[in-house]
Protein backbone atom coordinates (compact mmCIF):
# COMPACT_ATOMS: atom_id res chain seq x y z
CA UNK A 1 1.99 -98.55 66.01
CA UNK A 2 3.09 -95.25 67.53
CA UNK A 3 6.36 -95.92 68.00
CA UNK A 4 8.76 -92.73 67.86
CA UNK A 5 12.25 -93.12 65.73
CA UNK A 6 15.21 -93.12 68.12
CA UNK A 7 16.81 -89.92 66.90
CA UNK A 8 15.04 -86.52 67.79
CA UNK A 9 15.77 -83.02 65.98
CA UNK A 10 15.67 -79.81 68.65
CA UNK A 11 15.51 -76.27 67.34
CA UNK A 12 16.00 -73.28 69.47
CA UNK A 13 14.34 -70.24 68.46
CA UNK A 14 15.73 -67.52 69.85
CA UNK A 15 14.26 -63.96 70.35
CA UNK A 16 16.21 -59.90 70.91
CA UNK A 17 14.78 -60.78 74.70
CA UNK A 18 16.68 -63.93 75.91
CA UNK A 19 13.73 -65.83 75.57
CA UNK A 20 13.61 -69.16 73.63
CA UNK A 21 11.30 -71.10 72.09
CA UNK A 22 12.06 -74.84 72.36
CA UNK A 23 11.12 -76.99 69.42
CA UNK A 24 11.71 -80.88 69.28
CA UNK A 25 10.70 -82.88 66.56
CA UNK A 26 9.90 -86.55 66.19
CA UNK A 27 9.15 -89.13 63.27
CA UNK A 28 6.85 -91.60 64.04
CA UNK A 29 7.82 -94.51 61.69
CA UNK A 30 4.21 -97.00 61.42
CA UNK A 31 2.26 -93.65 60.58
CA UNK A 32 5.19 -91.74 58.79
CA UNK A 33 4.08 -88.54 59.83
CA UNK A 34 6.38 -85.56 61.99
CA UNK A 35 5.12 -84.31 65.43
CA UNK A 36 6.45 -81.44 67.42
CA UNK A 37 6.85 -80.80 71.38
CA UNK A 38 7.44 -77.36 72.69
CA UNK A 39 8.38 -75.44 75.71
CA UNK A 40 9.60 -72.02 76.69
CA UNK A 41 12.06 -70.41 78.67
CA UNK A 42 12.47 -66.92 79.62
CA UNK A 43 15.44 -64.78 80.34
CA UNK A 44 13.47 -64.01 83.68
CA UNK A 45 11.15 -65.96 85.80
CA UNK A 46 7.98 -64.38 85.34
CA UNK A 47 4.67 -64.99 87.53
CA UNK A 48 1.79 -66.78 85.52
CA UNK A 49 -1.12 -64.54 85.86
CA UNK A 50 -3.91 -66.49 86.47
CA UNK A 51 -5.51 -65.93 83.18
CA UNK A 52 -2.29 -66.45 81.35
CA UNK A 53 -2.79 -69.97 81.66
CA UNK A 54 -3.13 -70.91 78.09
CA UNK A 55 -1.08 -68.67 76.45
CA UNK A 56 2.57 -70.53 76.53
CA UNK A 57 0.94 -74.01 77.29
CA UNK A 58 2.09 -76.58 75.12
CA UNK A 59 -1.00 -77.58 73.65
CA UNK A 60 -2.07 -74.26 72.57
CA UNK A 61 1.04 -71.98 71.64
CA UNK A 62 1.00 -73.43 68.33
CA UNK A 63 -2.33 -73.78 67.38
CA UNK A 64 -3.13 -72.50 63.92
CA UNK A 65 0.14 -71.40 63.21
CA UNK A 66 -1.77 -71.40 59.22
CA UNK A 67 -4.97 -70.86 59.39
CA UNK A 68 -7.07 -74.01 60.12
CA UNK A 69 -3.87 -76.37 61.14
CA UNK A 70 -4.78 -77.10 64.95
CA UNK A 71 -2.45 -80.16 64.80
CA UNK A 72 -5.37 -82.63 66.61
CA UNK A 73 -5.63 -84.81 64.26
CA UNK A 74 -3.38 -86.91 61.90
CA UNK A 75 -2.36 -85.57 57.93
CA UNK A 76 -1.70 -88.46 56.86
CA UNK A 77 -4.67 -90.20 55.43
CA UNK A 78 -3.46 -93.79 55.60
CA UNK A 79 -3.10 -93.32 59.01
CA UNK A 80 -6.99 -93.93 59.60
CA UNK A 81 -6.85 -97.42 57.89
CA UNK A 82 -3.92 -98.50 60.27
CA UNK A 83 -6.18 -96.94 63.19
CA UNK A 84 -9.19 -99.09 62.65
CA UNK A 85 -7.05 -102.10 62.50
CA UNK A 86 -5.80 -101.38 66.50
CA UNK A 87 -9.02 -99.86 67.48
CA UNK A 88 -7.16 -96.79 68.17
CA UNK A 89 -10.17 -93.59 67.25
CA UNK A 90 -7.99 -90.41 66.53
CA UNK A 91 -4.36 -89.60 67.28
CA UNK A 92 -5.51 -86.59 69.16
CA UNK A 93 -5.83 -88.89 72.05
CA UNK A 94 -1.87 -89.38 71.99
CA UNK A 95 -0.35 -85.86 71.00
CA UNK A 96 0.13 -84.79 75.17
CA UNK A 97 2.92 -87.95 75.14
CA UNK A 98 3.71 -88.35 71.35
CA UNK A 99 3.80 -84.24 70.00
CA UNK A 100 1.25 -82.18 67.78
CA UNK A 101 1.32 -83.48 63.59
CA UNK A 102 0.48 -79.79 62.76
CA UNK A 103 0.49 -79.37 58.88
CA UNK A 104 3.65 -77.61 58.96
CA UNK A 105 5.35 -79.93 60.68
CA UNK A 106 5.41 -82.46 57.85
CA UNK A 107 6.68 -79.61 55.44
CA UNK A 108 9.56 -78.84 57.40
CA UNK A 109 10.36 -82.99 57.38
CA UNK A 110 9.78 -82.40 53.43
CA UNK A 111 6.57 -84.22 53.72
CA UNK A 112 3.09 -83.55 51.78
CA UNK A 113 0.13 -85.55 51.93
CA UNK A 114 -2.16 -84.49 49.21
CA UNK A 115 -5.68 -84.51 50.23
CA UNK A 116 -7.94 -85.61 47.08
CA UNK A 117 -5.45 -88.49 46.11
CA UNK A 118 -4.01 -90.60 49.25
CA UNK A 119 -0.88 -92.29 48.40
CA UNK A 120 0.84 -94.88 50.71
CA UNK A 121 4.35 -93.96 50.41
CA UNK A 122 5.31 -90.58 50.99
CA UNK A 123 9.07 -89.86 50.71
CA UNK A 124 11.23 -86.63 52.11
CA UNK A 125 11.87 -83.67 50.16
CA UNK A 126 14.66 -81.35 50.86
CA UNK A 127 12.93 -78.87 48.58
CA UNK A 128 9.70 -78.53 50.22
CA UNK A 129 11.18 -78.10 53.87
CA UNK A 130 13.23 -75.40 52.14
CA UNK A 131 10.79 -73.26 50.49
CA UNK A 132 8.20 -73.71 54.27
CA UNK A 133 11.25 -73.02 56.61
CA UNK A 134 11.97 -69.39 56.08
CA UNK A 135 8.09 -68.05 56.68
CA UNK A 136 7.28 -70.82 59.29
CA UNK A 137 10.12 -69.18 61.55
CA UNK A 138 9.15 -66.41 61.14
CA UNK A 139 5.55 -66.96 62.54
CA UNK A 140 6.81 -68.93 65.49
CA UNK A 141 9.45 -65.83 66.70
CA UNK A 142 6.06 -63.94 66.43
CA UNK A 143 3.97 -66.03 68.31
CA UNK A 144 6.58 -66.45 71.07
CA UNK A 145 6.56 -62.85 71.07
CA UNK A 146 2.75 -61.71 70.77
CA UNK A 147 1.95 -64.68 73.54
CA UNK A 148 5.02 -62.96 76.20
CA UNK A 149 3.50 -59.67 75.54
CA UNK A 150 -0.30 -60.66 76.29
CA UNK A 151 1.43 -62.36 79.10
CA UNK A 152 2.51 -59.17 81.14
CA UNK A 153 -0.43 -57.47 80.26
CA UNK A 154 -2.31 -60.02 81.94
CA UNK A 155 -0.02 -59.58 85.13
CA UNK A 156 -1.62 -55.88 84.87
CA UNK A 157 -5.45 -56.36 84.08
CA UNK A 158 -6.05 -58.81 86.82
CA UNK A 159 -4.93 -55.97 88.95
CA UNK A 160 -7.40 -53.60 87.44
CA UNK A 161 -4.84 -51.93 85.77
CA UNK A 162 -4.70 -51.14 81.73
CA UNK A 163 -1.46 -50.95 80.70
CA UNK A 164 -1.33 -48.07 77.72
CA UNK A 165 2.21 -47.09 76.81
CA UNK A 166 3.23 -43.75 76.59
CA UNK A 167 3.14 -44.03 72.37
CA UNK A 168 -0.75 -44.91 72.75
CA UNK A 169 -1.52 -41.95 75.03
CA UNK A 170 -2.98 -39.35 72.41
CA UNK A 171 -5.44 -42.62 71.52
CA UNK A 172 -7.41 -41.24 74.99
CA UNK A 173 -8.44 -38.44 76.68
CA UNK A 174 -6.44 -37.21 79.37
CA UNK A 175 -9.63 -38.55 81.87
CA UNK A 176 -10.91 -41.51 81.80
CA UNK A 177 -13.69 -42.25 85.04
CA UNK A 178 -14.80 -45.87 84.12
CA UNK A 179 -12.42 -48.27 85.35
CA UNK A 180 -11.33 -51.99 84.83
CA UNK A 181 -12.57 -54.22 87.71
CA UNK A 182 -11.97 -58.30 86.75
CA UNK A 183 -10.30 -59.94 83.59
CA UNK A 184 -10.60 -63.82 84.35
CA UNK A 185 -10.32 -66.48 81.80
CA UNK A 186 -13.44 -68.53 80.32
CA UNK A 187 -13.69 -71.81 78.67
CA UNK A 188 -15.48 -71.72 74.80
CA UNK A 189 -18.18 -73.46 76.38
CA UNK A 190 -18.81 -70.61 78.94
CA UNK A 191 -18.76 -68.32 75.85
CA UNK A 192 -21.32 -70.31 74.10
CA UNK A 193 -23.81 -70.08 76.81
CA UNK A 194 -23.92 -65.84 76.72
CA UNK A 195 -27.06 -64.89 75.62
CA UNK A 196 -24.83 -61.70 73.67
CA UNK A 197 -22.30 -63.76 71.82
CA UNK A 198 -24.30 -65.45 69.71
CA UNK A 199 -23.77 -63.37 66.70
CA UNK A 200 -20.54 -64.10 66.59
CA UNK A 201 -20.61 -67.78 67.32
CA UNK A 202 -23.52 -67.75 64.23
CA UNK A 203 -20.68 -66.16 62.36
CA UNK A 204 -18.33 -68.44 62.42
CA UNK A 205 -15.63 -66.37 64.63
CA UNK A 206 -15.66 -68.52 68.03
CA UNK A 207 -13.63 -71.94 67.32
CA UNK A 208 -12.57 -73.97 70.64
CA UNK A 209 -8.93 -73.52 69.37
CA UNK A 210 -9.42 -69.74 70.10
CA UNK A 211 -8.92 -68.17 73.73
CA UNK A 212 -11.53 -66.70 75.68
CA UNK A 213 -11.85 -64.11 78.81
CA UNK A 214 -14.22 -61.86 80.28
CA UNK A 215 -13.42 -58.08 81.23
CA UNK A 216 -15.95 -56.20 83.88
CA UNK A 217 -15.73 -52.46 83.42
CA UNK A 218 -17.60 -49.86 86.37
CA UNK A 219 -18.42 -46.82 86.59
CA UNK A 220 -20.75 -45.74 89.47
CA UNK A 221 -23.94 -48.18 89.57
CA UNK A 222 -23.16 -49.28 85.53
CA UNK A 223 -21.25 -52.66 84.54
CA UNK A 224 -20.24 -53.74 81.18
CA UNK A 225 -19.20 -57.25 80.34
CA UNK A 226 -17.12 -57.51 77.67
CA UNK A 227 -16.63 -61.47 76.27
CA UNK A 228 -13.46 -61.61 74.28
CA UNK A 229 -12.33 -63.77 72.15
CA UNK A 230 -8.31 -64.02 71.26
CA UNK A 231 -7.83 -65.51 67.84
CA UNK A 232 -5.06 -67.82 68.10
CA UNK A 233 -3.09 -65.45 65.45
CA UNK A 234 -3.37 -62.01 67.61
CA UNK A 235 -2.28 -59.41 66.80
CA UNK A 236 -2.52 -60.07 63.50
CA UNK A 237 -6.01 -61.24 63.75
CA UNK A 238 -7.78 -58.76 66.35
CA UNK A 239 -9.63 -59.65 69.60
CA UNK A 240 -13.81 -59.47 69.24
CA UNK A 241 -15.20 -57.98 72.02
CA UNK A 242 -19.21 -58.37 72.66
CA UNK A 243 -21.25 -56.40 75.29
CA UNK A 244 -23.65 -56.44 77.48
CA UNK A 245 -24.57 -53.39 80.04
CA UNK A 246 -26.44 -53.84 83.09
CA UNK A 247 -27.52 -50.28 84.42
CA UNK A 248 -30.93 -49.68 84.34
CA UNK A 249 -31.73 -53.08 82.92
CA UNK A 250 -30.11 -54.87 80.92
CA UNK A 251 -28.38 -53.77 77.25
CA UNK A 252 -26.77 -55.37 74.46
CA UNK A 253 -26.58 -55.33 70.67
CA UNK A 254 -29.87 -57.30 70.41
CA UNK A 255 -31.78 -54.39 72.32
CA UNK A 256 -29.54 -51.11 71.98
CA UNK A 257 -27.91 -49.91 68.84
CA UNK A 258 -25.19 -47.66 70.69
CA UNK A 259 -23.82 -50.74 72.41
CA UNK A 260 -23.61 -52.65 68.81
CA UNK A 261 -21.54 -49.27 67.79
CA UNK A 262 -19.44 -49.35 71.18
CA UNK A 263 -18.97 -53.57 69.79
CA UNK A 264 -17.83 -51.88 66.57
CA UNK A 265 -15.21 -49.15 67.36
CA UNK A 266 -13.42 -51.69 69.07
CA UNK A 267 -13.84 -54.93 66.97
CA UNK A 268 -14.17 -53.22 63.57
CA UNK A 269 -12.01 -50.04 64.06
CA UNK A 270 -9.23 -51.57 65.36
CA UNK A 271 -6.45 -50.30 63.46
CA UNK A 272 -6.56 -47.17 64.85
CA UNK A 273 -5.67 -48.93 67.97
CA UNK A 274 -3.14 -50.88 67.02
CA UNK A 275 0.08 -48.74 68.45
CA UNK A 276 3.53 -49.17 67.18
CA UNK A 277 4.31 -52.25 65.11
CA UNK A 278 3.87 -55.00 65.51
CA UNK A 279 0.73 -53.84 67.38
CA UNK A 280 0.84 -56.23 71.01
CA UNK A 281 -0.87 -53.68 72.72
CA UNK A 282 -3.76 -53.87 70.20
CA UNK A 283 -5.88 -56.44 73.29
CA UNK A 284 -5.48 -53.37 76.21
CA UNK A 285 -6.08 -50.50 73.85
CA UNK A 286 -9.40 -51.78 73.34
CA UNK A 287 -9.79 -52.13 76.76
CA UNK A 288 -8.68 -48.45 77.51
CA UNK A 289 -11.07 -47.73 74.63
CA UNK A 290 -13.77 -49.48 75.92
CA UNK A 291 -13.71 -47.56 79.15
CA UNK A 292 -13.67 -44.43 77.65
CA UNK A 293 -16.66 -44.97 75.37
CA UNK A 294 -18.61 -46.11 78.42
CA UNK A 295 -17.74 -42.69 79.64
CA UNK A 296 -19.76 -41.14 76.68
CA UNK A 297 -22.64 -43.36 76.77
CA UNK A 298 -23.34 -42.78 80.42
CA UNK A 299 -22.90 -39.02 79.90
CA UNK A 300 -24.67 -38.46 77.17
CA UNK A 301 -27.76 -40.46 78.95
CA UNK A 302 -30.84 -37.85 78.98
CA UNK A 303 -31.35 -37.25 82.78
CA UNK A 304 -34.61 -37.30 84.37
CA UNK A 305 -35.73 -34.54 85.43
CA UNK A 306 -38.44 -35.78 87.48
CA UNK A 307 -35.76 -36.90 89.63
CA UNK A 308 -33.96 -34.49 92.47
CA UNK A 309 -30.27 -34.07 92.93
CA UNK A 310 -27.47 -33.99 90.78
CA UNK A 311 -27.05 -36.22 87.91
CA UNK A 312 -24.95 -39.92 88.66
CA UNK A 313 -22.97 -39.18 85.20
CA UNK A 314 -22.34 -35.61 84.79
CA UNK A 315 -21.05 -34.44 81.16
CA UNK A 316 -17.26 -33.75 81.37
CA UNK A 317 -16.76 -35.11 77.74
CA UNK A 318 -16.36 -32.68 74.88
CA UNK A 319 -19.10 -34.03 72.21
CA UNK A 320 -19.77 -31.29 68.95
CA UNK A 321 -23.30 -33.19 69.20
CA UNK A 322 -24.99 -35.86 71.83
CA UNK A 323 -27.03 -37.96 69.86
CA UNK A 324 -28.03 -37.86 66.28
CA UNK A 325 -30.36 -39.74 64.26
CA UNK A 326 -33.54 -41.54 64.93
CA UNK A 327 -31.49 -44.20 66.81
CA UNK A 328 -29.91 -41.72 68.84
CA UNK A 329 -26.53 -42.71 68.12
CA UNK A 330 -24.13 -41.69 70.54
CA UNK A 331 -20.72 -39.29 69.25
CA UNK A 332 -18.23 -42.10 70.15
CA UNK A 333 -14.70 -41.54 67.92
CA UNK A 334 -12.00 -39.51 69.86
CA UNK A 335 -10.60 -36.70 67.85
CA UNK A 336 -6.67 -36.17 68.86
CA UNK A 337 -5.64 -33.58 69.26
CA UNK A 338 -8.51 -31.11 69.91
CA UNK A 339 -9.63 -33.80 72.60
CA UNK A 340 -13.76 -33.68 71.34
CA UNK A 341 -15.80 -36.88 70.29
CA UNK A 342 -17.63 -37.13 67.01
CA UNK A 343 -19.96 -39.00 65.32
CA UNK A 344 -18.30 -41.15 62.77
């Protein structure tokens, strides 16, 4: 039933780097449907950070490629009829030893399967893998490429360190006191069980074909947690970052409306964090951003006075005002070049 067709097809997509992206394709002749393999080789050996995991694993460096096509299960719509007869459930059981079907995959073999009226033959068309092959390289060069990029800046962030090139430097003030501490990698089901992410999980944004990590920023006796989740498309499609701040209790969008504008002016005002095309150092931008905004919500904290000795978070941001509003929103947007923060 699964049985592959003796003759293979291997492309090799190559990139201005030295690194290649290896592509092997196979027809499966009883289902008459296209799978593909992959692997990757770099010009030099590099050291998996531990996080990095998932990023150039086989089973996930392709995933939604097009929005929605996470190659698990089969296109073909006969297929499911054939299935039932062998008892086998869903091909997604096979695609480790036979390939992923992905969507696109069957357009570069010239073949369609339309969805609202199954037919059982399905012939090639040169056409159709002509008119998909142009734009579908192009999205695999930049996947290789967004993927080897959030690998090395993983190499750095599990070191506490947050790599901002010397083009991003105006993004930040010259200062910055709060500091990265742990990036680690999470499974979706971790991310589901935050009592903080569940606005985006409500909202549709959290899929298990999506990546997931947790940052821990510090300054002094205050911690932020920031849950991310990396859309299979970055950097086209930016991380979401949600937060939660222990210092004094416990804070997050739910109970604090600065954190909920600390969420936004790194998930919603992205693009002024983007960098240089074709933005890869969007993910540790935010990052840098995020420990600079903690900065201004700890030091624009009223201090009690009640209390002796100098303040744990003394003011050495530039704000034009420190809170404003009856939710006491905090000035959080950097102003380059006269180095001040604003309100937005």
């Amino acid at each position: 039933m699964l049985k592959r067709h003796p003759l293979s097809v291997t492309i090799d997509l190559k990139c201005k780097d030295e690194s290649v992206l290896h592509l092997t394709f196979y027809y499966l002749m009883n289902l008459n449907v296209m799978t593909v393999k992959t692997k990757v080789t770099t010009a030099v050996e590099m050291t998996t950070p531990i996080s990095a995991g998932d990023l150039l694993s086989p089973d996930s460096l392709l995933n939604c490629l097009y929005p929605g096509d996470h190659g698990k299960k089969t296109p073909n719509p006969a297929n499911q009829f054939q299935f039932d007869k062998v008892g086998i459930l869903t091909l997604n059981d096979y695609v480790t030893e036979l390939g992923h079907p992905y969507v696109w995959v069957q357009k570069l073999g010239g073949l369609h399967f339309p969805k609202d009226q199954p037919q059982h033959t399905v012939t090639a068309d040169n056409s159709l893998s002509a008119s998909h092959m142009e734009m579908t390289m192009k999205l695999l060069r930049t996947r290789l490429q967004s993927r080897l990029a959030l690998h090395k800046q993983f190499a750095s962030l599990e070191h506490g360190i947050v790599p901002v090139s010397s083009e991003c430097q105006q993004l930040f003030p010259a200062k910055v006191v709060s500091h990265l501490v742990k990036w680690t990698a999470i499974t979706y089901e971790d991310y589901l069980e935050l009592s903080y992410t569940k606005d985006i999980v409500e909202a549709g944004l959290a899929e298990d074909t999506h990546l997931y990590y947790m940052a821990l920023i510090e300054r002094g006796t205050a911690k932020l947690q920031a849950a991310v989740v990396l859309n299979p498309g970055y950097s086209s499609v930016p991380p979401i970052f949600s937060l939660c701040l222990t210092w004094k209790g416990e804070r997050t969008n739910n109970n604090d409306d600065n954190i909920r504008a600390m969420e936004s002016e790194v998930s919603v005002f992205y693009k002024e964090l983007s960098g240089p095309k074709p933005g890869y150092q969007l993910l540790t931008n935010q990052l840098q951003r995020l420990c600079v905004i903690l900065d201004v919500y700890l030091e624009t904290e009223s201090h009690d006075n009640s209390v002796e000795g100098p303040k744990e978070f003394p003011q050495e941001k530039m704000c034009l005002r420190l809170v404003r509003g009856p939710s006491r929103m905090k000035p959080f947007k950097f102003n380059h070049p006269q180095g001040f923060f604003s309100h937005r």
